[in-house]
Protein backbone atom coordinates (compact mmCIF):
# COMPACT_ATOMS: atom_id res chain seq x y z
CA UNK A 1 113.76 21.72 180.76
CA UNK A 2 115.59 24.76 178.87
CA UNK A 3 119.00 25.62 180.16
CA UNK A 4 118.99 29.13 181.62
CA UNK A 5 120.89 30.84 178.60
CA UNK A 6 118.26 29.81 176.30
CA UNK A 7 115.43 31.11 178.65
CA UNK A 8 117.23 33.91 178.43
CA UNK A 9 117.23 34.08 174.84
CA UNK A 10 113.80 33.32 173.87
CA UNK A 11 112.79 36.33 176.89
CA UNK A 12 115.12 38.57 175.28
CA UNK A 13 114.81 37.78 171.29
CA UNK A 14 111.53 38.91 171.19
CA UNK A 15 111.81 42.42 173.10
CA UNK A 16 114.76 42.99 170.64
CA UNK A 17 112.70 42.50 167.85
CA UNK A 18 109.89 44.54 168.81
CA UNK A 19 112.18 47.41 169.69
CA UNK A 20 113.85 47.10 165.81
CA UNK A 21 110.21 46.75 164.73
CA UNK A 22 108.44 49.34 166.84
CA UNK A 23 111.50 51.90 167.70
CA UNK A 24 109.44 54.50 168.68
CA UNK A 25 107.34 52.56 171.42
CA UNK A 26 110.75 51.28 172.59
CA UNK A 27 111.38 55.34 174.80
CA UNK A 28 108.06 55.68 177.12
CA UNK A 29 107.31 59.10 177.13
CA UNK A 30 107.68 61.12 180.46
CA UNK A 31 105.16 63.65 180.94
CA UNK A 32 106.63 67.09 181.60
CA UNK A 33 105.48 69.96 183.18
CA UNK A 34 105.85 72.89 180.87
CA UNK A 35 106.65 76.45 182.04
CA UNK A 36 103.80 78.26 180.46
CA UNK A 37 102.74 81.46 179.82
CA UNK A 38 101.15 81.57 183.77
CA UNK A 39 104.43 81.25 185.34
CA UNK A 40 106.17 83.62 183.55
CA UNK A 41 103.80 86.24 183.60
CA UNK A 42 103.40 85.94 187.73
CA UNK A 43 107.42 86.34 187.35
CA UNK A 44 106.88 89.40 185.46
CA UNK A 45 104.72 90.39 187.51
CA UNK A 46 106.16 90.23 190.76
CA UNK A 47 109.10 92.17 189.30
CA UNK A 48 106.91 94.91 188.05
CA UNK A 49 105.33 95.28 191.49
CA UNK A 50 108.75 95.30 193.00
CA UNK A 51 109.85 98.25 190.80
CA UNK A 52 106.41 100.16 191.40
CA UNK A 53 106.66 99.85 194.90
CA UNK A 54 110.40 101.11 195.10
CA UNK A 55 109.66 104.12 192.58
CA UNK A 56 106.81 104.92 194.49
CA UNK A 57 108.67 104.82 197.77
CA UNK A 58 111.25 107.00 195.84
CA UNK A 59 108.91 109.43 194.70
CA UNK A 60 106.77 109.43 198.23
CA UNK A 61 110.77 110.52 199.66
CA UNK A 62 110.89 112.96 197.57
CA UNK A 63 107.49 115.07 198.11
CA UNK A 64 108.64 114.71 201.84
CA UNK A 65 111.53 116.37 201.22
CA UNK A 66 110.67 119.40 198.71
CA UNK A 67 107.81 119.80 200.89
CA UNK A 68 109.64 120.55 203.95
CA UNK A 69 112.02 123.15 202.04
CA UNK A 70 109.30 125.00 200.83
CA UNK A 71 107.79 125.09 204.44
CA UNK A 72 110.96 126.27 205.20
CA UNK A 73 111.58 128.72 202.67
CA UNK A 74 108.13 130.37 203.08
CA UNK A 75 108.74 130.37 206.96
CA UNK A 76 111.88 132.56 206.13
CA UNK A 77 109.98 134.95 203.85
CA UNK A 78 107.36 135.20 206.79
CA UNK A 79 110.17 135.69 209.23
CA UNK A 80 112.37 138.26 207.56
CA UNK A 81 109.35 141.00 205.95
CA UNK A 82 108.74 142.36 209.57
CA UNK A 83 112.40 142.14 210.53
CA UNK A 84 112.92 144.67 207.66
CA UNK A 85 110.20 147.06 208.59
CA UNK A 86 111.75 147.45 212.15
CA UNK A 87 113.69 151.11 211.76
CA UNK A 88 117.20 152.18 213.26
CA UNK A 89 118.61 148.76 213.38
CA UNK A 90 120.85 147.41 210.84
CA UNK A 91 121.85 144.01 211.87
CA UNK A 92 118.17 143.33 212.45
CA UNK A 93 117.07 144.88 208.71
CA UNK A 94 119.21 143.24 206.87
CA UNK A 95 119.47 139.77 208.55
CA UNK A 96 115.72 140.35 207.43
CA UNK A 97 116.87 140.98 203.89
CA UNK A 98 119.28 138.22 203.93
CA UNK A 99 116.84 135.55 205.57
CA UNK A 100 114.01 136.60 202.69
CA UNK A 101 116.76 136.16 199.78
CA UNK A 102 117.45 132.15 201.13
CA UNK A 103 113.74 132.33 201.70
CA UNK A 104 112.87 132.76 198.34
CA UNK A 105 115.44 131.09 196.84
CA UNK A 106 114.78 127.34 198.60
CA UNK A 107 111.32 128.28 198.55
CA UNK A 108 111.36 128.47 194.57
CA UNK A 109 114.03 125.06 194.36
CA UNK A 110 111.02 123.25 196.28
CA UNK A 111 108.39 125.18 193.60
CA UNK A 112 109.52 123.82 190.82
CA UNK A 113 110.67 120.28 192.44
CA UNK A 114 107.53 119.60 192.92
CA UNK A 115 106.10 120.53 189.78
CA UNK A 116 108.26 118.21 187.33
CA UNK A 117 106.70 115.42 189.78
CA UNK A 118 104.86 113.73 186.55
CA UNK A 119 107.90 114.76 184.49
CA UNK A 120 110.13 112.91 187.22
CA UNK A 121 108.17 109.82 188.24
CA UNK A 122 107.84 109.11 183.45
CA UNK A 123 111.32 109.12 183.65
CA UNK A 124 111.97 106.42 185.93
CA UNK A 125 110.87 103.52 183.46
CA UNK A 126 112.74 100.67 185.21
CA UNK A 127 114.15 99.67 188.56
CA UNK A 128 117.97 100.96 187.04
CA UNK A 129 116.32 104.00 186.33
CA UNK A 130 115.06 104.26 190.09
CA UNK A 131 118.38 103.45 192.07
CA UNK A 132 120.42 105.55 189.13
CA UNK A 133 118.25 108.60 190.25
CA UNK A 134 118.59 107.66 193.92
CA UNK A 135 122.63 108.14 192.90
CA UNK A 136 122.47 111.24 190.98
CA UNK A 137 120.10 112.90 193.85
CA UNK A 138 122.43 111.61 196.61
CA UNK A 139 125.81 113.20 194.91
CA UNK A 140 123.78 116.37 194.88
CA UNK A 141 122.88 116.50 198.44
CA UNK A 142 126.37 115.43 199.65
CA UNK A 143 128.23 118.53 197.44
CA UNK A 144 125.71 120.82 199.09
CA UNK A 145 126.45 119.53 202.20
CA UNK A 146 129.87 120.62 201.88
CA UNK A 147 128.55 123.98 200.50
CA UNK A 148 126.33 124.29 203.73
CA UNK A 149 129.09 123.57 206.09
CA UNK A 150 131.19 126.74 204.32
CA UNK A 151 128.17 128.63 204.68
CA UNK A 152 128.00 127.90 207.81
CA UNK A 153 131.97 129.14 208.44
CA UNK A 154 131.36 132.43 206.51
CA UNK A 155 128.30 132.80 208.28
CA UNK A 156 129.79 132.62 211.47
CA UNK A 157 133.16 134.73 210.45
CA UNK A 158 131.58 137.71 209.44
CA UNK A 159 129.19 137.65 212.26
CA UNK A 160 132.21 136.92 214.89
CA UNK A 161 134.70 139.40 213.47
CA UNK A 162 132.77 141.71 211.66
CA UNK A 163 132.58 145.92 213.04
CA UNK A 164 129.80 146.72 210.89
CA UNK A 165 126.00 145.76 212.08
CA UNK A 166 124.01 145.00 208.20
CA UNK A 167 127.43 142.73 207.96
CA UNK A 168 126.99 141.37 210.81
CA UNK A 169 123.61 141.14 210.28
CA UNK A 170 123.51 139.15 206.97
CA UNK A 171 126.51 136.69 208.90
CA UNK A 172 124.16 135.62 211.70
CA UNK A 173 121.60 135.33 208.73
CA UNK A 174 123.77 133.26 206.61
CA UNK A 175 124.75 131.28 209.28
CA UNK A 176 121.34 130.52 210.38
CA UNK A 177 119.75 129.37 206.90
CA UNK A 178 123.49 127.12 206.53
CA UNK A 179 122.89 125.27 209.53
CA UNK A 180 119.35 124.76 208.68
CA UNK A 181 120.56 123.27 205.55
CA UNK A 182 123.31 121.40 206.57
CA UNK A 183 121.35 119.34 208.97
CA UNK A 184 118.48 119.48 205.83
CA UNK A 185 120.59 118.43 203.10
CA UNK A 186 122.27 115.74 205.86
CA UNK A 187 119.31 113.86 206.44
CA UNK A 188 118.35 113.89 202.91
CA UNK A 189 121.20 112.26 202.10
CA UNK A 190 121.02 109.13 204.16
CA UNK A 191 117.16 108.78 203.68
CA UNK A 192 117.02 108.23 199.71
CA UNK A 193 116.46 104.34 199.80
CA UNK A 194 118.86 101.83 198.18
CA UNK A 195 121.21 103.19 195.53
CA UNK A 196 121.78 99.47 194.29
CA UNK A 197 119.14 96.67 193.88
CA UNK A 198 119.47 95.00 196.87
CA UNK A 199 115.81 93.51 196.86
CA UNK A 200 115.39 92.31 193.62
């Protein structure tokens, strides 16, 4: 009978052998799973979908919004044209005239809003572009909600310590299309979506 370390030997001689002889049978290959094209394009694609859907959701906000300041704006012009006609009253005539200038004016902002749609929703290529828009629009909104809230304050001081009725008049005017806006422009601010990617 062999002694153990010679067992040993003639077991491990041989394997050593065929390992110098054969080096590359020596490493059994693993199989691997490889990351092909199918996973990254469902990657891509779930991003892309991601982007749509918050550009789309930005752009849906939007409409809303220009939409309801040009139902506004034409519900001023419709308001103010008969309080013009009415004769022998001043404060009524010209908060007309005043209410049909804001009219006009918001109702024209909302005009051509919503006509640079395409032009709008081209620009926004990426999801940076989305929430950098989202930004821009919500800096907007916030310094006219300061400018509301001093039309609102001149609105109210020339209708509260004015002597004259048309200045009057265009005060109570004023101070009705500011706090319109204000509460408008308010809303508008805190409805835009997600300024930062938060979702992807």
């Amino acid at each position: 009978m062999y002694p153990p370390h010679m067992i040993r030997a003639l077991i491990v001689i041989p394997i050593l052998a065929a390992t110098l002889a054969f080096p590359e049978s020596a490493h059994a290959e693993v199989p691997s799973v490889p990351v092909g094209p199918r996973v990254e394009q469902s990657a891509a694609s779930t991003k892309d979908d991601l982007y749509v859907r918050e550009r789309e959701r930005y752009m849906d906000g939007r409409r809303v919004f220009l939409s309801s300041l040009l139902a506004w704006g034409g519900t001023s012009i419709a308001a103010g044209v008969p309080l013009v006609a009415i004769p022998r009253d001043p404060f009524v005539q010209w908060y007309g005239v005043q209410t049909i200038a804001w009219g006009a004016v918001n109702a024209g902002i909302a005009v051509v809003g919503l006509l640079t749609t395409s032009g709008v929703r081209a620009e926004l290529r990426d999801r940076d572009a989305v929430f950098a828009e989202r930004r821009s629009i919500r800096r907007f909104l916030l310094v006219n909600v300061a400018l509301d809230a001093l039309y609102v304050a001149t609105g109210a001081l020339m209708l509260g310590l004015g002597t004259d009725p048309s200045l009057r008049g265009n005060g109570a005017a004023i101070l009705t299309q500011g706090a319109f806006l204000l509460g408008f422009d308010a809303i508008g601010t805190f409805t835009q979506g997600p300024v930062a990617p938060l979702s992807f």
